[in-house]
Protein backbone atom coordinates (compact mmCIF):
# COMPACT_ATOMS: atom_id res chain seq x y z
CA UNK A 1 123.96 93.95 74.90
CA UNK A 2 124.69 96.11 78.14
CA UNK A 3 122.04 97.49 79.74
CA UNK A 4 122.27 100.83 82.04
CA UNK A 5 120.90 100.43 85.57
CA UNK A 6 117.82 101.50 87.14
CA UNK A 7 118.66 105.63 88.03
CA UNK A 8 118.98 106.51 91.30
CA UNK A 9 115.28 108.54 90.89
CA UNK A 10 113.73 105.08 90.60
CA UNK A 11 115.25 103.02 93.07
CA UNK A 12 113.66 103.43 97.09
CA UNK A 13 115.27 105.81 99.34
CA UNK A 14 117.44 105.08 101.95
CA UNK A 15 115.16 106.30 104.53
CA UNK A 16 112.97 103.62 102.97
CA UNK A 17 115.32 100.76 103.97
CA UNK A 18 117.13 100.50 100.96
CA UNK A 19 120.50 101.07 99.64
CA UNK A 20 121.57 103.93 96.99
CA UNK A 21 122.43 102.12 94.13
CA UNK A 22 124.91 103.37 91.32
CA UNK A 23 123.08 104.50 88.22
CA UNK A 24 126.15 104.48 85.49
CA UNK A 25 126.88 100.67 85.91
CA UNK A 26 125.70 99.08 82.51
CA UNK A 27 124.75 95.08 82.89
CA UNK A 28 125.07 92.30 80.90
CA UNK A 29 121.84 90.96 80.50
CA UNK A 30 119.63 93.27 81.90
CA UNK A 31 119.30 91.76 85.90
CA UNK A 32 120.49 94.35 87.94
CA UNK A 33 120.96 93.28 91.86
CA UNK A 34 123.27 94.92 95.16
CA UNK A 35 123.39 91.64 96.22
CA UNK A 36 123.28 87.49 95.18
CA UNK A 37 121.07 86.02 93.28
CA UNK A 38 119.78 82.59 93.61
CA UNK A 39 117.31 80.09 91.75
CA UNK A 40 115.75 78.46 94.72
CA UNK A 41 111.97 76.97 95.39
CA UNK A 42 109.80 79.07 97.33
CA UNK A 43 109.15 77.85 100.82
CA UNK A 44 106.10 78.30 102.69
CA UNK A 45 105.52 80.06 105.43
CA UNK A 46 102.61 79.83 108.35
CA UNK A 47 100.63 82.96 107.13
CA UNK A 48 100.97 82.22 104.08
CA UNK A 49 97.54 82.01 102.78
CA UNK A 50 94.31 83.95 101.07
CA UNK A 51 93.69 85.55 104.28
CA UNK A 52 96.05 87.23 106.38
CA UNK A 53 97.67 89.62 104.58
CA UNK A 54 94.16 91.35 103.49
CA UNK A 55 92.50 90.66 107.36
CA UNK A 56 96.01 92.54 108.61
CA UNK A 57 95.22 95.06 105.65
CA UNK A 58 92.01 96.08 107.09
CA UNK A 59 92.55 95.06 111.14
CA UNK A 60 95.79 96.50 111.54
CA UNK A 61 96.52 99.09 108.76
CA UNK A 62 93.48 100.85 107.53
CA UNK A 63 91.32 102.93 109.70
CA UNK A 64 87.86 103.06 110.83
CA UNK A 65 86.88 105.75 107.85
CA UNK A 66 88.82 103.46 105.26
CA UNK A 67 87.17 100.19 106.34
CA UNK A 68 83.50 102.12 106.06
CA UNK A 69 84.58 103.60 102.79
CA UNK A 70 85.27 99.60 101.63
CA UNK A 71 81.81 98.08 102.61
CA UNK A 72 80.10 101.48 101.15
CA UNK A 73 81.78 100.00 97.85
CA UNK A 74 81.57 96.34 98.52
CA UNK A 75 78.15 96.84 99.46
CA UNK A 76 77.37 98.80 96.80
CA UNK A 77 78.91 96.71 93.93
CA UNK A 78 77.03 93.60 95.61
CA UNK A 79 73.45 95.94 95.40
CA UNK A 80 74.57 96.74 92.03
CA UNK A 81 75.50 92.51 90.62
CA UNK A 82 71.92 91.75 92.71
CA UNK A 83 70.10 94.24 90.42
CA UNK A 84 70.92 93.65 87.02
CA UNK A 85 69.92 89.63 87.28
């Protein structure tokens, strides 16, 4: 069964580093791609671990009102756990 595309509403924006993609092409199975697709095993890289996307979260992206805003809630969830043992 042929499947329409994703509209052009829900893809990303070229502006957003993305191609415009064609909404009135139906598939055949329901993958839709602009480009190849490949079964392959993912490979590891070096940062990839439990910590450096969230440490570059809160070094690099958020700012000093959004990290103070996150311990407030940390902190208070933590308060919160500690006082209804």
């Amino acid at each position: 069964m042929a499947r329409p595309a994703p509209t052009a509403s829900a893809l990303r924006t070229p502006e957003r580093g993305s191609r415009q993609l064609r909404s009135d092409r139906p598939t055949e199975d329901g993958w839709f791609t602009d480009g190849e697709m490949m079964r392959t095993t993912y490979e590891l890289r070096a940062d990839d671990d439990d910590w450096s996307q969230a440490g570059a979260l809160v070094r690099d992206v958020w700012d000093d009102a959004q990290r103070e805003r996150f311990v407030h809630t940390v902190a208070g969830y933590l308060l919160a756990q500690g006082a209804a043992r």
